[in-house]
PDB file of N, CA and C in Angstrom:
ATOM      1  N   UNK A   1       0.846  -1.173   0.000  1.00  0.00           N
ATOM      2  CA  UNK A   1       0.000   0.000   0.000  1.00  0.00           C
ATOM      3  C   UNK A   1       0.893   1.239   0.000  1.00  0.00           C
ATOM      4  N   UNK A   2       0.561   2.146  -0.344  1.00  0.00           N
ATOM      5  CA  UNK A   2       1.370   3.101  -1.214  1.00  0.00           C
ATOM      6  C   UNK A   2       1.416   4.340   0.396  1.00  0.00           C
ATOM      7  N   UNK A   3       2.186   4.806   0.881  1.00  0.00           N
ATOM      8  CA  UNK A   3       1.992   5.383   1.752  1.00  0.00           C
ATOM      9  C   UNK A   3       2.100   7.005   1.018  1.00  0.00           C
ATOM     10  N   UNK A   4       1.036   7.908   1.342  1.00  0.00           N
ATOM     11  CA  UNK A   4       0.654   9.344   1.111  1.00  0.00           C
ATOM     12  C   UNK A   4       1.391  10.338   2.134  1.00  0.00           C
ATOM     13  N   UNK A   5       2.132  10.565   2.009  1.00  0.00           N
ATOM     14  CA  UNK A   5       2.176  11.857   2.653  1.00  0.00           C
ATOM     15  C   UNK A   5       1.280  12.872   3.484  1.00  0.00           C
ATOM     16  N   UNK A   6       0.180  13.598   2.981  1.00  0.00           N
ATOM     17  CA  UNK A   6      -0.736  13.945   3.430  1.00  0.00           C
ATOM     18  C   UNK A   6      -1.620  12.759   4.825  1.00  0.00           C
ATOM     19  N   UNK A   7      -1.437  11.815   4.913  1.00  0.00           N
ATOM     20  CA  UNK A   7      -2.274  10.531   5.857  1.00  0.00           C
ATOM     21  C   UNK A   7      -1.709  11.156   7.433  1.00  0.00           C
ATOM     22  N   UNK A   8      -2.669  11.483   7.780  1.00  0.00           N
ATOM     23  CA  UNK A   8      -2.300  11.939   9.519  1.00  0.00           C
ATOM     24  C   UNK A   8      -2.116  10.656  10.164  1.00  0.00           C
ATOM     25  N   UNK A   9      -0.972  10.891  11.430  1.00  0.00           N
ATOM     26  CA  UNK A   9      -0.421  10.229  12.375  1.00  0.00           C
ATOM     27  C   UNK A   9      -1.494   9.853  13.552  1.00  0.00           C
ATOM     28  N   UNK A  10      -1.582   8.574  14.050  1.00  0.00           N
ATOM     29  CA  UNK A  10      -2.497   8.114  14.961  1.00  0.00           C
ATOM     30  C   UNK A  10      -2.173   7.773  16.013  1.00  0.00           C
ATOM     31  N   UNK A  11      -1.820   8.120  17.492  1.00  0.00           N
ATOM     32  CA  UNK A  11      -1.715   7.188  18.134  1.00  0.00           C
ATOM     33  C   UNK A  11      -2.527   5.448  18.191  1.00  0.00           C
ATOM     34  N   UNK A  12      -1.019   4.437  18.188  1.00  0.00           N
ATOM     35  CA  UNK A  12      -1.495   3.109  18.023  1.00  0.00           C
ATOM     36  C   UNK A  12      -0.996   2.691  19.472  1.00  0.00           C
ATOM     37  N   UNK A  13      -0.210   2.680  19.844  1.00  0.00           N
ATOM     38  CA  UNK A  13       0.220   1.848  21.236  1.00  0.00           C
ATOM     39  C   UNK A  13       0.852   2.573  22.151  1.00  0.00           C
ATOM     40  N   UNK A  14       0.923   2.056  23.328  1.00  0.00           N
ATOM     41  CA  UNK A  14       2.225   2.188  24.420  1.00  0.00           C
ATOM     42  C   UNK A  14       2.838   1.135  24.494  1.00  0.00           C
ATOM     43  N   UNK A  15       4.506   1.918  24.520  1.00  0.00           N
ATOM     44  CA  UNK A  15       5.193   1.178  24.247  1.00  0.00           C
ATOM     45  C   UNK A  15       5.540   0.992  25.918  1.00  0.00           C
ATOM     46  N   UNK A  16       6.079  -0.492  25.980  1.00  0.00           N
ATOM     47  CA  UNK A  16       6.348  -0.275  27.782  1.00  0.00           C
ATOM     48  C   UNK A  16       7.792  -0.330  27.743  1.00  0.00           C
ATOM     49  N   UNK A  17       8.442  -0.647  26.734  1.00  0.00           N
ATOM     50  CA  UNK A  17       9.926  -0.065  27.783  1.00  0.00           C
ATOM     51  C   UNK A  17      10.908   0.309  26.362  1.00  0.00           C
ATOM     52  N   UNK A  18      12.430   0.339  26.343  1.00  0.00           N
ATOM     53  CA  UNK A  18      13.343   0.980  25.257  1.00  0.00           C
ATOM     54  C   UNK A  18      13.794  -0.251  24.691  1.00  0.00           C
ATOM     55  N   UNK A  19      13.498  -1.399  24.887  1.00  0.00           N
ATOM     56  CA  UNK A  19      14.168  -2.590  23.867  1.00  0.00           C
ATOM     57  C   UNK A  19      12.616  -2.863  23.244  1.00  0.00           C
ATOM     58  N   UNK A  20      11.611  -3.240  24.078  1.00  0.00           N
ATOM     59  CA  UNK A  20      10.524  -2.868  22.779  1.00  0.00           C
ATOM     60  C   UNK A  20      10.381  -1.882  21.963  1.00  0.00           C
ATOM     61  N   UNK A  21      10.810  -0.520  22.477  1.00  0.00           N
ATOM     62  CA  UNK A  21      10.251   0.688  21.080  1.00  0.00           C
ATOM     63  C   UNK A  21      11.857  -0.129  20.331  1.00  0.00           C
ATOM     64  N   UNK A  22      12.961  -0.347  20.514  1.00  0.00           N
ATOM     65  CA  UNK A  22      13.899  -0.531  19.465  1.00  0.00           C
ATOM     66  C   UNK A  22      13.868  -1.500  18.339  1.00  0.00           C
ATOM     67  N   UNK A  23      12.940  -2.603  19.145  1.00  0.00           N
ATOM     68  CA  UNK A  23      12.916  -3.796  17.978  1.00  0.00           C
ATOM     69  C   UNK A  23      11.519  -3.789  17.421  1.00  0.00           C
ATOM     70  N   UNK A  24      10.355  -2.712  17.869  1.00  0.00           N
ATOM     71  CA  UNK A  24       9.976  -1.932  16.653  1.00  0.00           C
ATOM     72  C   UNK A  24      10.281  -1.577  16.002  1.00  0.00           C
ATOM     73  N   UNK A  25      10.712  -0.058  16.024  1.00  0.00           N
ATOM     74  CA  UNK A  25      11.350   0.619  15.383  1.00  0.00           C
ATOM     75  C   UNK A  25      12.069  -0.500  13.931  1.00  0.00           C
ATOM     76  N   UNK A  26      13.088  -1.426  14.436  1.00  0.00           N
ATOM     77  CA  UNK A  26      13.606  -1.801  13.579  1.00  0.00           C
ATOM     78  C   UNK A  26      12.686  -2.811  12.622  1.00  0.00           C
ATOM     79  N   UNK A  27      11.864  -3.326  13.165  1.00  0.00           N
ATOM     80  CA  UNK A  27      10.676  -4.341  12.010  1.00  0.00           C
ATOM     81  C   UNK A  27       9.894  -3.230  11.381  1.00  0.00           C
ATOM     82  N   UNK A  28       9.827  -2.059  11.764  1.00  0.00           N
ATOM     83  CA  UNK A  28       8.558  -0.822  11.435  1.00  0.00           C
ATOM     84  C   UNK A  28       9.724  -0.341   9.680  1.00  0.00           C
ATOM     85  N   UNK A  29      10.808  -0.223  10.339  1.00  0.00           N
ATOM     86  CA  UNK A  29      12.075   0.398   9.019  1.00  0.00           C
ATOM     87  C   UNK A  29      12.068  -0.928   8.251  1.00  0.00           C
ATOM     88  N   UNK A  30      12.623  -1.641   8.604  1.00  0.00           N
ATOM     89  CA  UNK A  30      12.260  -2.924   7.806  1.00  0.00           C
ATOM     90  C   UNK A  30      11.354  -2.919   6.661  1.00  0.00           C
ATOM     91  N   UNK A  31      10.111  -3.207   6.600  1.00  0.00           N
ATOM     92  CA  UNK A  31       9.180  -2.957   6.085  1.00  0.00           C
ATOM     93  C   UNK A  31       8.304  -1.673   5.773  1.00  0.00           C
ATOM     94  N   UNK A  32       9.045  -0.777   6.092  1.00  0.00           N
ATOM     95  CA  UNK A  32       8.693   0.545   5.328  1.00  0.00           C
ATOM     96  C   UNK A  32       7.564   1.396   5.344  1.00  0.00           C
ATOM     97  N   UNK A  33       6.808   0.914   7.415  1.00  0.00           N
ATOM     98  CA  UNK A  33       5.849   1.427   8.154  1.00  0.00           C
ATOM     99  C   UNK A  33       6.237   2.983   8.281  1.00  0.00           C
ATOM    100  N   UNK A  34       5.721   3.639   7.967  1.00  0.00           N
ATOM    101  CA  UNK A  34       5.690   5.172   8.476  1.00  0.00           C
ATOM    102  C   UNK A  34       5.181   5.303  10.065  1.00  0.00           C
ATOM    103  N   UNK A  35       6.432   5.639  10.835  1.00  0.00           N
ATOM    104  CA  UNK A  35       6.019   5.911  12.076  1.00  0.00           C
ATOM    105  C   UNK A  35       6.569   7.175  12.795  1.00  0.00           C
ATOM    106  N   UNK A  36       6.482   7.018  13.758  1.00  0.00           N
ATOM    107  CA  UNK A  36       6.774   8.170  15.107  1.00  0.00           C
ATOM    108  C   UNK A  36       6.683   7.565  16.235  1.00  0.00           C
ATOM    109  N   UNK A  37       7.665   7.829  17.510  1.00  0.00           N
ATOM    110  CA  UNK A  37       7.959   7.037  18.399  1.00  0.00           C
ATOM    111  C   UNK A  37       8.038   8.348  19.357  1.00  0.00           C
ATOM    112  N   UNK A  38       7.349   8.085  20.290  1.00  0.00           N
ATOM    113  CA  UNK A  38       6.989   9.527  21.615  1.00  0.00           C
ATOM    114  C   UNK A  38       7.866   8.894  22.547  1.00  0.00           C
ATOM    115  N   UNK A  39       8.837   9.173  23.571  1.00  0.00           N
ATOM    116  CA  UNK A  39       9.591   8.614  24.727  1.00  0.00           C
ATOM    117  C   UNK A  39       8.193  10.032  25.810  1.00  0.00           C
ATOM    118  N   UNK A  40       7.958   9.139  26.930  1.00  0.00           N
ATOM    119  CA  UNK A  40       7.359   9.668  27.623  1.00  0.00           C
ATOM    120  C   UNK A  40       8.646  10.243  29.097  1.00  0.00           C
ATOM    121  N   UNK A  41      10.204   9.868  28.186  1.00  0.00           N
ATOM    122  CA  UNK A  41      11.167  10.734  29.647  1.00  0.00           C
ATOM    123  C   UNK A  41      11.063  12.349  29.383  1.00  0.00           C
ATOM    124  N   UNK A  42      10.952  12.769  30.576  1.00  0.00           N
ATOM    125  CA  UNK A  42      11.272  13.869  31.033  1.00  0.00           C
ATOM    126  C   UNK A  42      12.069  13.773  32.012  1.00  0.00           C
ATOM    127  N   UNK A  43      13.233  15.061  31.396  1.00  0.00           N
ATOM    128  CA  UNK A  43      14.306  15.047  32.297  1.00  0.00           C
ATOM    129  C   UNK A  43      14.441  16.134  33.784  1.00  0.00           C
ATOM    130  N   UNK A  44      13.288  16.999  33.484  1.00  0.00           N
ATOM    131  CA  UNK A  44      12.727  17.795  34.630  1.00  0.00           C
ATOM    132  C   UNK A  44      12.218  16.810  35.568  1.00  0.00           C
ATOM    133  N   UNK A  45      11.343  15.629  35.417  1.00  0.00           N
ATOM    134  CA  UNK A  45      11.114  14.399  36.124  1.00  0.00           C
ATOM    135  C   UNK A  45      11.847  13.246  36.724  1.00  0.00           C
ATOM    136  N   UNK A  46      13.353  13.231  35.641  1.00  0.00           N
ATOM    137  CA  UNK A  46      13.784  12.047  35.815  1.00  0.00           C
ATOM    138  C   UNK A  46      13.308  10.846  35.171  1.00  0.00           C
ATOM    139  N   UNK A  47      12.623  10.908  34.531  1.00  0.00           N
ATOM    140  CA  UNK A  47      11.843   9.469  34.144  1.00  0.00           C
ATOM    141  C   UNK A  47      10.375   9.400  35.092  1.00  0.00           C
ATOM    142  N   UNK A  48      10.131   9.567  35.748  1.00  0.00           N
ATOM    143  CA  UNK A  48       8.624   9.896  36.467  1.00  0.00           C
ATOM    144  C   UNK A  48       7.452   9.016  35.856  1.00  0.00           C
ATOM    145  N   UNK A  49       7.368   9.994  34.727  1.00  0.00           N
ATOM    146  CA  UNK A  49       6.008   9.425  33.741  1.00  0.00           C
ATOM    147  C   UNK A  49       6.122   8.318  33.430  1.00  0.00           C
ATOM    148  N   UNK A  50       7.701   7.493  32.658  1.00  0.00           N
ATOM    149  CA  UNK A  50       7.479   6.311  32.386  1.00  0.00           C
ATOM    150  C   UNK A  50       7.816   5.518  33.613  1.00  0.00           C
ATOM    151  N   UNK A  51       7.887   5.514  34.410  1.00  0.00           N
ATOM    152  CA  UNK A  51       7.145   4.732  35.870  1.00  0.00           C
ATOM    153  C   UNK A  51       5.649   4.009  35.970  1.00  0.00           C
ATOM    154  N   UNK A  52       4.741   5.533  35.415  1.00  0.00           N
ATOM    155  CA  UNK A  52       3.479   5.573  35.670  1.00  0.00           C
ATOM    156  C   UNK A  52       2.581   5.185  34.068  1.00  0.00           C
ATOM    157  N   UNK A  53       3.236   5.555  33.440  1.00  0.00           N
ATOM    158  CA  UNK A  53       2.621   5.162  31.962  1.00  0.00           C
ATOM    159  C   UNK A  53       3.163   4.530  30.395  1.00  0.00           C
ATOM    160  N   UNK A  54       4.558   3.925  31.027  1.00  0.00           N
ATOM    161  CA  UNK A  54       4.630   2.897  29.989  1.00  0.00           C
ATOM    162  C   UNK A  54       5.962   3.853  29.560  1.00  0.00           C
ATOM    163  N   UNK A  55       6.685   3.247  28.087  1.00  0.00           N
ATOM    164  CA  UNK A  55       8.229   4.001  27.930  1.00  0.00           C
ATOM    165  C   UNK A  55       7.508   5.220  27.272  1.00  0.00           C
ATOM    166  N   UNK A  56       6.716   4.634  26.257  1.00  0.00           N
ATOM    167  CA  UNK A  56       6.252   5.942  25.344  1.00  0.00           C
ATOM    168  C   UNK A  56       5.234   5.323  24.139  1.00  0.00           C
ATOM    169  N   UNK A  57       5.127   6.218  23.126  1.00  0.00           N
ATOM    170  CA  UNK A  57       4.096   5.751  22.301  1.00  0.00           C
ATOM    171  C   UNK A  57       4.230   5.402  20.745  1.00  0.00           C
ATOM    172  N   UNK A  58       3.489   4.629  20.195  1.00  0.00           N
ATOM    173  CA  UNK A  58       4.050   5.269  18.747  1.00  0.00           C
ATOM    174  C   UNK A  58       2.657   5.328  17.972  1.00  0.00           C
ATOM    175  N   UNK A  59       3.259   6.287  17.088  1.00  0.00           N
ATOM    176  CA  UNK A  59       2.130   6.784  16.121  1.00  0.00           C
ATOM    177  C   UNK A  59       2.339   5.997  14.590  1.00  0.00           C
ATOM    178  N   UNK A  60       1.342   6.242  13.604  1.00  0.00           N
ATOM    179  CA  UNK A  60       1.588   5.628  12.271  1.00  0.00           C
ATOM    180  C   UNK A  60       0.122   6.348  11.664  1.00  0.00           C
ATOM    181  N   UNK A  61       0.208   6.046  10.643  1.00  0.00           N
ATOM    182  CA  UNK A  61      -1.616   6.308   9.633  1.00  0.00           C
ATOM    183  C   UNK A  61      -1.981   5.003   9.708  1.00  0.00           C
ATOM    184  N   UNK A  62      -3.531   5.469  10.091  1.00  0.00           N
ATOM    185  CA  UNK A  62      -4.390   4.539  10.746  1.00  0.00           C
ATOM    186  C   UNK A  62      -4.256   3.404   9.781  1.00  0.00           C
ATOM    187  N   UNK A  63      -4.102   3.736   8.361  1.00  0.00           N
ATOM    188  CA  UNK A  63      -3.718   1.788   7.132  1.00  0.00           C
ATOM    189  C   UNK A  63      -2.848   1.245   7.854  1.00  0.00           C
ATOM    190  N   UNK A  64      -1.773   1.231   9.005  1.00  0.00           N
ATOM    191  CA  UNK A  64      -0.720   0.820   9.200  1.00  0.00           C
ATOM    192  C   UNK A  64      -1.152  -0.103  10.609  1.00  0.00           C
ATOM    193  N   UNK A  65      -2.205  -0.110  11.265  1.00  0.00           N
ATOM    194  CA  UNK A  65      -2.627   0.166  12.534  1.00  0.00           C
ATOM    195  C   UNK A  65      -2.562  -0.770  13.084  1.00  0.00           C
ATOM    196  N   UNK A  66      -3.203  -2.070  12.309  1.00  0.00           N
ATOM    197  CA  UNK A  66      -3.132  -3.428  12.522  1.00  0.00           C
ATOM    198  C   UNK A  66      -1.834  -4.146  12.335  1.00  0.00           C
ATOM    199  N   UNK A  67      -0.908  -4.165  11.205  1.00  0.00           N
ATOM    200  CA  UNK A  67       0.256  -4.007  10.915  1.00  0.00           C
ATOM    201  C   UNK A  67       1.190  -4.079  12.418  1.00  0.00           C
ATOM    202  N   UNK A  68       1.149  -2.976  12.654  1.00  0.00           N
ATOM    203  CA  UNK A  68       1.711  -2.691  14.241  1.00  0.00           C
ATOM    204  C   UNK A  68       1.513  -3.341  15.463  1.00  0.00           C
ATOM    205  N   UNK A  69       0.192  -3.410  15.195  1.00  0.00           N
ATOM    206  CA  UNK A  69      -0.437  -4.127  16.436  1.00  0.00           C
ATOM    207  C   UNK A  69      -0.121  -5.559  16.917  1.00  0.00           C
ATOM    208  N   UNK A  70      -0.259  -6.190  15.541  1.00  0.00           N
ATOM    209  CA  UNK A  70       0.683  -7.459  15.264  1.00  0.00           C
ATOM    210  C   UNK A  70       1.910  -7.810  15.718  1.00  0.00           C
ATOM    211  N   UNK A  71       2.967  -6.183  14.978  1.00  0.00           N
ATOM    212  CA  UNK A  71       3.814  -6.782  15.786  1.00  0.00           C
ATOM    213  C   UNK A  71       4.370  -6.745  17.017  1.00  0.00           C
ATOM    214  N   UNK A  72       4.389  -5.531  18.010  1.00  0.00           N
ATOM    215  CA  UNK A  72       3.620  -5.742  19.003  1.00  0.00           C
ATOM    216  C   UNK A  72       3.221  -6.883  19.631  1.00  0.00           C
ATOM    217  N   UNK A  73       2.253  -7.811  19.449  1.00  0.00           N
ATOM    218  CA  UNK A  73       1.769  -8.254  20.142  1.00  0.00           C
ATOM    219  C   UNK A  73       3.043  -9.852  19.783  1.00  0.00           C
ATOM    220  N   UNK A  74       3.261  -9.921  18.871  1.00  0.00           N
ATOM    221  CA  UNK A  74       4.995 -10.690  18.663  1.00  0.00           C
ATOM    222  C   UNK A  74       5.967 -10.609  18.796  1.00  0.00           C
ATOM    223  N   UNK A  75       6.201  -9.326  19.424  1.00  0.00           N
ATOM    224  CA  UNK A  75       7.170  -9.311  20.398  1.00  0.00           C
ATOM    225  C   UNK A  75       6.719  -9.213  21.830  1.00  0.00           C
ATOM    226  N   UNK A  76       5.802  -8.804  22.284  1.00  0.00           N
ATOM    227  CA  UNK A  76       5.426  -9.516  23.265  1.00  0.00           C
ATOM    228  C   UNK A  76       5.267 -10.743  23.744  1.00  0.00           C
ATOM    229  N   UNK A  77       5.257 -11.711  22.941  1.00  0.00           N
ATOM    230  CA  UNK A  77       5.097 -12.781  22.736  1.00  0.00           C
ATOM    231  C   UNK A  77       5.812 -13.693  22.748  1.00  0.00           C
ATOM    232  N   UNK A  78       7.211 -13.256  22.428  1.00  0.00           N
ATOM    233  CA  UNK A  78       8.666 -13.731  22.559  1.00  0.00           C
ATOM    234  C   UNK A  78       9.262 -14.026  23.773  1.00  0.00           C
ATOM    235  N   UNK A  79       9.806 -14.715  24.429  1.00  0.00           N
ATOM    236  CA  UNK A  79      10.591 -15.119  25.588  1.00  0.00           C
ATOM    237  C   UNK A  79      11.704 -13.832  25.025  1.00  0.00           C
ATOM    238  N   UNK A  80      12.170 -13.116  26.113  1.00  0.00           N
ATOM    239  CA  UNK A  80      13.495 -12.378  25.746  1.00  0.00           C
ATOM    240  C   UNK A  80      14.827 -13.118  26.434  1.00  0.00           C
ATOM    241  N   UNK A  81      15.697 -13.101  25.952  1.00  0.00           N
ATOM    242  CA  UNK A  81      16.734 -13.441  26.632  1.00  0.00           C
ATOM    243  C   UNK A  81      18.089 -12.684  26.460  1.00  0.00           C
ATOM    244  N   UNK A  82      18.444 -12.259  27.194  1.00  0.00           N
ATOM    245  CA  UNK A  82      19.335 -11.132  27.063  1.00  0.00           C
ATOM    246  C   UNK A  82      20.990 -11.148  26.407  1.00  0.00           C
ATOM    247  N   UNK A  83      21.177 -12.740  27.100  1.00  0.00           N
ATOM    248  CA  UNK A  83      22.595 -13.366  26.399  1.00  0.00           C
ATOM    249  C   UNK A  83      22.462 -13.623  24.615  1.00  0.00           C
ATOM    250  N   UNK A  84      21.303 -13.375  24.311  1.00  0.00           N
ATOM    251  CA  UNK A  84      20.954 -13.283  22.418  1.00  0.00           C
ATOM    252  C   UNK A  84      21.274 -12.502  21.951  1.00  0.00           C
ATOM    253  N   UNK A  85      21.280 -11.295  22.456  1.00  0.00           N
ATOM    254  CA  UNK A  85      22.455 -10.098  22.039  1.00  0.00           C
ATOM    255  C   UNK A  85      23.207  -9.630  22.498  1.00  0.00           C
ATOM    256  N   UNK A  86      23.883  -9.075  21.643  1.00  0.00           N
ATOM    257  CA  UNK A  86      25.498  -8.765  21.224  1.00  0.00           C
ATOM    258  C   UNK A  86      25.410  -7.158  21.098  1.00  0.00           C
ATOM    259  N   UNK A  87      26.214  -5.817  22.300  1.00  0.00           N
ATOM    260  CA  UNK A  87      26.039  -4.555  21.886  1.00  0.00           C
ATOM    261  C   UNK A  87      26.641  -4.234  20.873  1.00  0.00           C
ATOM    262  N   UNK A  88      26.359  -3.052  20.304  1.00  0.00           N
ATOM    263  CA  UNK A  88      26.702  -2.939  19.028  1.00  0.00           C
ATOM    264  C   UNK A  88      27.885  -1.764  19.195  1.00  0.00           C
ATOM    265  N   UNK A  89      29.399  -2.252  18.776  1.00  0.00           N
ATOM    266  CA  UNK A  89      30.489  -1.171  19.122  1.00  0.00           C
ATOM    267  C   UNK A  89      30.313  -0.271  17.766  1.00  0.00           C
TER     268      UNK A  89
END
């Protein structure tokens, strides 16, 4: 599906922490999802908000919505294990 320019941004999820928005992020570029990724830190707070409401959010046009949601809910879905990756020098 042909993504428009003009297609307004939707909030679709909360994201709950920074290795989920990352391995979004990277399946969203992957496949060539138009997004936006909100971090809910504030540094006047310290981090505060994402305590209380998750890391942050991401947006997309609503064609994308389900798409996301999916994956999302497959990486949720995943056992994580931390010795599987390798930082990146």
């Amino acid at each position: 599906m042909p993504f428009a320019p003009e297609m307004p941004f939707i909030k679709i999820a909360v994201l709950e922490n920074a290795f989920e928005a990352q391995l979004l992020i990277s399946m969203l570029v992957q496949y060539d999802i138009p997004h936006r990724v909100r971090s809910y830190h504030d540094t006047a707070y310290n981090g505060l908000y994402q305590l209380q409401k998750g890391w942050g959010e991401i947006y997309s046009p609503l064609d994308f919505r389900q798409q996301i949601l999916d994956a999302i809910a497959d990486l949720r879905s995943q056992p994580i294990d931390a010795h599987d990756y390798e930082p990146e020098n």
